[in-house]
PDB file of N, CA and C in Angstrom:
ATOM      1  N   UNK A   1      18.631  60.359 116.502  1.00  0.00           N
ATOM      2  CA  UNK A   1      19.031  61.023 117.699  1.00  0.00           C
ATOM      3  C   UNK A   1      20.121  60.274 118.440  1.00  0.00           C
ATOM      4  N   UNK A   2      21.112  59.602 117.904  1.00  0.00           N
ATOM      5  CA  UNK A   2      21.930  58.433 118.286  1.00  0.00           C
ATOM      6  C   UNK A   2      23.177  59.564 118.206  1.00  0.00           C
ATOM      7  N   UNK A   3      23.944  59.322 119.247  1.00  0.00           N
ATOM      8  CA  UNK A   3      25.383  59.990 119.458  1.00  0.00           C
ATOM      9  C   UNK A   3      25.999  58.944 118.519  1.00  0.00           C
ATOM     10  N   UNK A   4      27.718  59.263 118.363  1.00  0.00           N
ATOM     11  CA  UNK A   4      28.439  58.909 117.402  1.00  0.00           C
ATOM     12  C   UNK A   4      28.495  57.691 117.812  1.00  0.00           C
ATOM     13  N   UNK A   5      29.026  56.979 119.456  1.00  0.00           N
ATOM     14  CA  UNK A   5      29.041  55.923 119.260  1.00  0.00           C
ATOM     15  C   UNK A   5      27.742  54.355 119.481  1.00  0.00           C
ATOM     16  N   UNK A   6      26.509  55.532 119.684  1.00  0.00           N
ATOM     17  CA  UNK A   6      25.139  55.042 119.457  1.00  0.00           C
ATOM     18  C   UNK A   6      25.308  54.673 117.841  1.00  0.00           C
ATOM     19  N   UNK A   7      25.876  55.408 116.865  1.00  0.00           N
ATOM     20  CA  UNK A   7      25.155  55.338 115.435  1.00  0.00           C
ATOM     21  C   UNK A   7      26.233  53.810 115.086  1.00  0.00           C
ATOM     22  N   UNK A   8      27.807  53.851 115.693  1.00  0.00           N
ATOM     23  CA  UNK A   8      28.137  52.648 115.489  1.00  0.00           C
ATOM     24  C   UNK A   8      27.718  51.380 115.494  1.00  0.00           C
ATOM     25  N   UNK A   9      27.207  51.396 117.142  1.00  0.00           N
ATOM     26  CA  UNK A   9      26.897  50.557 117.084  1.00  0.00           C
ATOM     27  C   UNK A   9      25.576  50.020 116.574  1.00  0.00           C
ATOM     28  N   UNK A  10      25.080  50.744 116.167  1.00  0.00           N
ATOM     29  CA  UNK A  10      23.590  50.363 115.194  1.00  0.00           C
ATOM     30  C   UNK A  10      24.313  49.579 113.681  1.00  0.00           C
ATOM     31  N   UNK A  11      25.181  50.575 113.430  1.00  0.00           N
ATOM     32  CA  UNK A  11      25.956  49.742 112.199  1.00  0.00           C
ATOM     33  C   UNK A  11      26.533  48.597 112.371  1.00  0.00           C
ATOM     34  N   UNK A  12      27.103  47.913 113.796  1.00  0.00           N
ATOM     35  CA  UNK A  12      27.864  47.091 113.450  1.00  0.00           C
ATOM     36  C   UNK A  12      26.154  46.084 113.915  1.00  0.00           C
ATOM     37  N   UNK A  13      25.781  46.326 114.449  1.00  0.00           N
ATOM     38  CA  UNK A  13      24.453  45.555 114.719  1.00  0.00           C
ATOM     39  C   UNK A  13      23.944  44.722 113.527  1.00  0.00           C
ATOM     40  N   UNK A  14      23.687  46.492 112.551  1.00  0.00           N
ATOM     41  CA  UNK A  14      23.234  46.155 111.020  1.00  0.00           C
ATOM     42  C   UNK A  14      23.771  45.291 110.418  1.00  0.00           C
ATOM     43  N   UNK A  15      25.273  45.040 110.456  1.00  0.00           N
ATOM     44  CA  UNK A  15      25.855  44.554 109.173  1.00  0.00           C
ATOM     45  C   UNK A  15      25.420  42.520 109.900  1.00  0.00           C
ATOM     46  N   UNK A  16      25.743  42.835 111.457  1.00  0.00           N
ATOM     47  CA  UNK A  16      25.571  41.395 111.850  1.00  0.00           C
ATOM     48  C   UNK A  16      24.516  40.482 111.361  1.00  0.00           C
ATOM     49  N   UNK A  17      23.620  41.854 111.440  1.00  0.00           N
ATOM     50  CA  UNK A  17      22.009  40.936 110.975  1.00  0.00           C
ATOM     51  C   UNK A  17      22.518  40.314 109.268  1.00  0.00           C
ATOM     52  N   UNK A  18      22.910  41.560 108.223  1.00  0.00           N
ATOM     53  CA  UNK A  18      22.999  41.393 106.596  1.00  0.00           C
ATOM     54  C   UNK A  18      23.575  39.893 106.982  1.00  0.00           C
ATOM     55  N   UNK A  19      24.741  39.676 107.683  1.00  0.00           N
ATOM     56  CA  UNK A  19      25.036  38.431 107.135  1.00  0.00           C
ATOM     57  C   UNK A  19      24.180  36.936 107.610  1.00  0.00           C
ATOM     58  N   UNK A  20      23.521  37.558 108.785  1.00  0.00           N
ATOM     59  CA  UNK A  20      22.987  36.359 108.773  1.00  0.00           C
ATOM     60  C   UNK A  20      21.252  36.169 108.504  1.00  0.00           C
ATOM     61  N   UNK A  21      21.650  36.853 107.309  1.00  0.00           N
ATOM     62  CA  UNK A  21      20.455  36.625 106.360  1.00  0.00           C
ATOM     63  C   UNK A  21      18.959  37.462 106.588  1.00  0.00           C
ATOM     64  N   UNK A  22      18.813  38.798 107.871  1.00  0.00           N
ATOM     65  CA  UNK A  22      18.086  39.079 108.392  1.00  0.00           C
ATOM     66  C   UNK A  22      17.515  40.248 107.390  1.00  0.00           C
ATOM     67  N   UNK A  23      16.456  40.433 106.582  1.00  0.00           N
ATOM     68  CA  UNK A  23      16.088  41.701 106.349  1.00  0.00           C
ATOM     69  C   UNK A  23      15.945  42.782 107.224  1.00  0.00           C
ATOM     70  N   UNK A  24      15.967  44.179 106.670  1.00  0.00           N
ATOM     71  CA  UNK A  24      15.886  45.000 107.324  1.00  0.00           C
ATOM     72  C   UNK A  24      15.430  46.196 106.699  1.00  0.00           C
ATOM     73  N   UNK A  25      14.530  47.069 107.917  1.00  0.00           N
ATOM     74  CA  UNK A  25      14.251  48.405 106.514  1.00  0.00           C
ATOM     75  C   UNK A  25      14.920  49.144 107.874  1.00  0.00           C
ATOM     76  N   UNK A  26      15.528  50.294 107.272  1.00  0.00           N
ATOM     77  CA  UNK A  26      16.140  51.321 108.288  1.00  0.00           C
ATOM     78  C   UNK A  26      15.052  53.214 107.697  1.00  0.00           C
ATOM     79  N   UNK A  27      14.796  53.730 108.391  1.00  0.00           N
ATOM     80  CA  UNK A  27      14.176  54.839 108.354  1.00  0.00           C
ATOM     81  C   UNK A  27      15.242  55.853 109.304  1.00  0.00           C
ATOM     82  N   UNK A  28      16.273  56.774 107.687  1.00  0.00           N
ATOM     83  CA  UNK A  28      17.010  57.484 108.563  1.00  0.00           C
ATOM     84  C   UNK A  28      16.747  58.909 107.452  1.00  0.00           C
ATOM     85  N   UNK A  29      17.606  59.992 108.013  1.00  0.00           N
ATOM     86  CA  UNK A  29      17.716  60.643 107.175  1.00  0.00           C
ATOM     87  C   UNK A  29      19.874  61.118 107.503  1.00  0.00           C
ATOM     88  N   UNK A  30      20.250  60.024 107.870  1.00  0.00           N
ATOM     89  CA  UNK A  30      21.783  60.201 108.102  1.00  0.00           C
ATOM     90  C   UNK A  30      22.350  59.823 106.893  1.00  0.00           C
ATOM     91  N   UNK A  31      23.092  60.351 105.546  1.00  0.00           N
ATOM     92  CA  UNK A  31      23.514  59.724 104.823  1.00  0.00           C
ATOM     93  C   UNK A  31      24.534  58.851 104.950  1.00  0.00           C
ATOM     94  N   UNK A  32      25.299  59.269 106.187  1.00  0.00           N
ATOM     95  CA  UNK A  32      26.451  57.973 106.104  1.00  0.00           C
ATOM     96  C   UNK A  32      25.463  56.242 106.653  1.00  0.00           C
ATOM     97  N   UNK A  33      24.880  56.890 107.139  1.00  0.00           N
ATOM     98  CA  UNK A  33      24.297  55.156 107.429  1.00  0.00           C
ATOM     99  C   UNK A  33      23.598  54.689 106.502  1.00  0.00           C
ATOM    100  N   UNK A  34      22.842  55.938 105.747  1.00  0.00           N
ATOM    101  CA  UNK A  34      22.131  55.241 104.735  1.00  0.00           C
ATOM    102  C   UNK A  34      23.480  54.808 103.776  1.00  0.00           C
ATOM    103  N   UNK A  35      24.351  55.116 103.038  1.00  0.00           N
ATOM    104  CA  UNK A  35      25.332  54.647 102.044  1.00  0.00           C
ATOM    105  C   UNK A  35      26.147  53.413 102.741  1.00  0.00           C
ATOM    106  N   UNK A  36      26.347  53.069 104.128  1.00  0.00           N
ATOM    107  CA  UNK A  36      26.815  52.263 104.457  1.00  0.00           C
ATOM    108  C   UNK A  36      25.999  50.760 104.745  1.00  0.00           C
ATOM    109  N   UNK A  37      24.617  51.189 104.669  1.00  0.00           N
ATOM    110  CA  UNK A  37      24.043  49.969 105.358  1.00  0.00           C
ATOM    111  C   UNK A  37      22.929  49.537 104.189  1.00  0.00           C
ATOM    112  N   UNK A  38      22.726  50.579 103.321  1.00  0.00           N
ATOM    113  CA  UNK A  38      21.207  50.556 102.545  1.00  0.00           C
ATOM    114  C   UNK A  38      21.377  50.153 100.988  1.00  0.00           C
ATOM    115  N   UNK A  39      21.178  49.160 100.073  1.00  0.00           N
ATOM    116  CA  UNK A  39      21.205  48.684  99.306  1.00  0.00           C
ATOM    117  C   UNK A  39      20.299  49.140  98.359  1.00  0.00           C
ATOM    118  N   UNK A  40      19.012  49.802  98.598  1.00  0.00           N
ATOM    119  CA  UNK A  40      18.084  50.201  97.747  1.00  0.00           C
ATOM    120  C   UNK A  40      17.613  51.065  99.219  1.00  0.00           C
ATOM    121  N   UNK A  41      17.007  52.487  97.946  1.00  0.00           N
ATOM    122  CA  UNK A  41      15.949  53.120  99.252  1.00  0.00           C
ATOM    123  C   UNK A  41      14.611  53.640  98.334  1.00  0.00           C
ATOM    124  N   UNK A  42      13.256  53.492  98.851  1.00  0.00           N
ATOM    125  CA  UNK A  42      12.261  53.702  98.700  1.00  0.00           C
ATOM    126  C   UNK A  42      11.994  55.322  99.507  1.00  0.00           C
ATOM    127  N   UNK A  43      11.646  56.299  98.412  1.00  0.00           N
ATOM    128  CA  UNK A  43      11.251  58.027  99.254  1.00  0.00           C
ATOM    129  C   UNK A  43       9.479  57.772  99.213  1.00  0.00           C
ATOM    130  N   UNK A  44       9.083  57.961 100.473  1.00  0.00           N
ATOM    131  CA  UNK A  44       7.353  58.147 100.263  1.00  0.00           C
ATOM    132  C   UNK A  44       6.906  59.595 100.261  1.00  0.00           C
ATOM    133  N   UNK A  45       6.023  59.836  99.592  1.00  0.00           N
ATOM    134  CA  UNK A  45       5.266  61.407  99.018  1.00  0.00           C
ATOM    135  C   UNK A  45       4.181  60.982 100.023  1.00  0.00           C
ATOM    136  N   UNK A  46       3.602  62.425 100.428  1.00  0.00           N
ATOM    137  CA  UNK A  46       2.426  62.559 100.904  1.00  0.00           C
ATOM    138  C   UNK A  46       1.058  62.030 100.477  1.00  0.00           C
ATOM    139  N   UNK A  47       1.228  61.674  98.841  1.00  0.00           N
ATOM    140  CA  UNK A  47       0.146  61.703  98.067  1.00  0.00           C
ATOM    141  C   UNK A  47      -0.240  60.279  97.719  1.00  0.00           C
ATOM    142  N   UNK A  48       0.777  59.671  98.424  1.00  0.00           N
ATOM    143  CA  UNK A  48       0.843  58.087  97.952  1.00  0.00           C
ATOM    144  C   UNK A  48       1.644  57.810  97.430  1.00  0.00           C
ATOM    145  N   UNK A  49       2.644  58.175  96.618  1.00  0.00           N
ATOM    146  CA  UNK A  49       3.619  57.856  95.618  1.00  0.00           C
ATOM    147  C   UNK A  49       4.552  57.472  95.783  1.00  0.00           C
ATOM    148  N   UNK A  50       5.499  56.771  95.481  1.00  0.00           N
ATOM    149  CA  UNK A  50       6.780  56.377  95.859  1.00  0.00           C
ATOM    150  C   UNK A  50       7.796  56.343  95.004  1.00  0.00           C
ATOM    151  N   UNK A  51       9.188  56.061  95.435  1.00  0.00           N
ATOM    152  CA  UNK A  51       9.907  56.069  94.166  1.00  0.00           C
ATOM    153  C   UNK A  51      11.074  55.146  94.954  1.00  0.00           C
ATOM    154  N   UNK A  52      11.924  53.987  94.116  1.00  0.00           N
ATOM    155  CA  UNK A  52      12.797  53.091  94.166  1.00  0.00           C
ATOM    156  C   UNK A  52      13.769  53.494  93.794  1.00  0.00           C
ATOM    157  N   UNK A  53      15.166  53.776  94.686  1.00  0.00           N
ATOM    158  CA  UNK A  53      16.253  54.492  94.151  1.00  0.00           C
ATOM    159  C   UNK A  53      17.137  53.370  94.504  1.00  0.00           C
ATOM    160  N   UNK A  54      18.181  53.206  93.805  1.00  0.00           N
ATOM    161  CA  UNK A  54      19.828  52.957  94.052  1.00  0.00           C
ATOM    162  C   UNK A  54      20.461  54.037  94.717  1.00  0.00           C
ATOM    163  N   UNK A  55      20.968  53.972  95.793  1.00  0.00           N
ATOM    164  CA  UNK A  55      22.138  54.771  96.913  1.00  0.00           C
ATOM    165  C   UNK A  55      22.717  55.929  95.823  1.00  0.00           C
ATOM    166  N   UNK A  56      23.752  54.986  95.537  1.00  0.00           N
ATOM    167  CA  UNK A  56      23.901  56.296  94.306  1.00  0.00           C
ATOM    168  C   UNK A  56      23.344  57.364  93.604  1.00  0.00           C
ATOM    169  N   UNK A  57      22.318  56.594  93.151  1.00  0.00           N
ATOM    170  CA  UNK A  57      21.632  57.441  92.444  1.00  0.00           C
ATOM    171  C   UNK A  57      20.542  58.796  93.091  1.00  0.00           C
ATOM    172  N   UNK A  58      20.392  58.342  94.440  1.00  0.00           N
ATOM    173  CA  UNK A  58      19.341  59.266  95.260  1.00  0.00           C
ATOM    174  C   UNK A  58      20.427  59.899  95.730  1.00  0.00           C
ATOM    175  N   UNK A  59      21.820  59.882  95.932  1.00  0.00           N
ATOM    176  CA  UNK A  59      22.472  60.697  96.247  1.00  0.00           C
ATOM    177  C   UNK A  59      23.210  61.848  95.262  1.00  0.00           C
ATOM    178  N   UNK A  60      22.977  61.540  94.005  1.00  0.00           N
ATOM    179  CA  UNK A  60      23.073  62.812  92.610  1.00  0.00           C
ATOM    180  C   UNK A  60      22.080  63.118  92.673  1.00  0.00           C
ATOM    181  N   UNK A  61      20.530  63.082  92.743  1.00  0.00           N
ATOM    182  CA  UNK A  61      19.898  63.482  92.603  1.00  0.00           C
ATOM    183  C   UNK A  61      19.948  65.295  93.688  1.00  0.00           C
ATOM    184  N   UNK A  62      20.142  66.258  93.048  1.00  0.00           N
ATOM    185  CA  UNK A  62      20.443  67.624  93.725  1.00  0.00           C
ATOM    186  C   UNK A  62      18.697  67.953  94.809  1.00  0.00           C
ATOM    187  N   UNK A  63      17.911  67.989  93.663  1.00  0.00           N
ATOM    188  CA  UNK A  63      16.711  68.164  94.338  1.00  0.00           C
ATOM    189  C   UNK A  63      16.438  67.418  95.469  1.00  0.00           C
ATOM    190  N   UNK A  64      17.064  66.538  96.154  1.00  0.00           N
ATOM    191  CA  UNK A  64      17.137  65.565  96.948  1.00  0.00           C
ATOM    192  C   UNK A  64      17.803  65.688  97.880  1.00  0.00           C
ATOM    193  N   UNK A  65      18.431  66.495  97.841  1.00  0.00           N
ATOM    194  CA  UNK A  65      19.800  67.071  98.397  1.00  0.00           C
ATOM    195  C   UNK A  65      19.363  67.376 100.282  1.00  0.00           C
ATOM    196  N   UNK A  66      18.252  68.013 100.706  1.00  0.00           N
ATOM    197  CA  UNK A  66      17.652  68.527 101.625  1.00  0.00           C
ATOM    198  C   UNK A  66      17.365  67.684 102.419  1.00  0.00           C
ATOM    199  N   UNK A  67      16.981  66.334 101.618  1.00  0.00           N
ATOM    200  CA  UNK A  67      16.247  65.342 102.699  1.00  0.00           C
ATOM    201  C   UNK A  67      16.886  64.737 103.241  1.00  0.00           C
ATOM    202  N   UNK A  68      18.274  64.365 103.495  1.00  0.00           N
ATOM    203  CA  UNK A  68      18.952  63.879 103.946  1.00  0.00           C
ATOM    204  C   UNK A  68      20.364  64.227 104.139  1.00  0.00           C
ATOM    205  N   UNK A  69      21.104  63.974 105.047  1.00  0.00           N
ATOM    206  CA  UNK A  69      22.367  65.011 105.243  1.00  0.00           C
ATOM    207  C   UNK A  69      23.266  63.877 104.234  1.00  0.00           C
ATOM    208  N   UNK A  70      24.457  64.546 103.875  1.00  0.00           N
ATOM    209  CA  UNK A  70      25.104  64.017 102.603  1.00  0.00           C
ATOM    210  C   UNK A  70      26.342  63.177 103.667  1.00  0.00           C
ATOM    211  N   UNK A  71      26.604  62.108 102.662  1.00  0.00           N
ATOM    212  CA  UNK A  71      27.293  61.288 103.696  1.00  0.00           C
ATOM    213  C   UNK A  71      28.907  62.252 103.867  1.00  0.00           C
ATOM    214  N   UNK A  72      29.585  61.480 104.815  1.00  0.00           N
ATOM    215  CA  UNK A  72      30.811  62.580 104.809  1.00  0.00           C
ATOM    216  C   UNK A  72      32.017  61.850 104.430  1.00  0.00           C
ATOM    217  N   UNK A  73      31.792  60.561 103.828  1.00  0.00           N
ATOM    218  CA  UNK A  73      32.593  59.712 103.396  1.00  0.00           C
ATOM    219  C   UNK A  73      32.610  59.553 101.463  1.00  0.00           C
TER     220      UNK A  73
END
């Protein structure tokens, strides 16, 4: 729910932490932040299940397509 220059500055926040060594889990469904900030993403199922994606790869995935808005970059 972050306006445009709310979502910046979450990014430049983000990247401050990456370098200084800070983990982080982000819970979005924005694809540009997820492709800009997210290195691996974990999808959770209702049922328990999970699945470990590469950026890339959860972003070909078509069936996938819904859960998250597609980055615009």
């Amino acid at each position: 729910g972050l306006d445009p220059e709310g979502v910046g500055r979450f990014i430049e926040l983000s990247r401050r932490l990456a370098r200084e060594g800070v983990g982080q889990v982000i819970i979005s469904h924005d694809g540009d932040v997820i492709k800009q900030l997210c290195e691996r993403v974990i999808s959770l199922s209702g049922d328990g299940r999970f699945r470990d994606w590469g950026v890339e790869e959860l972003f070909s995935e078509e069936r996938y397509a819904g859960l998250i808005s597609a980055p615009t970059s």
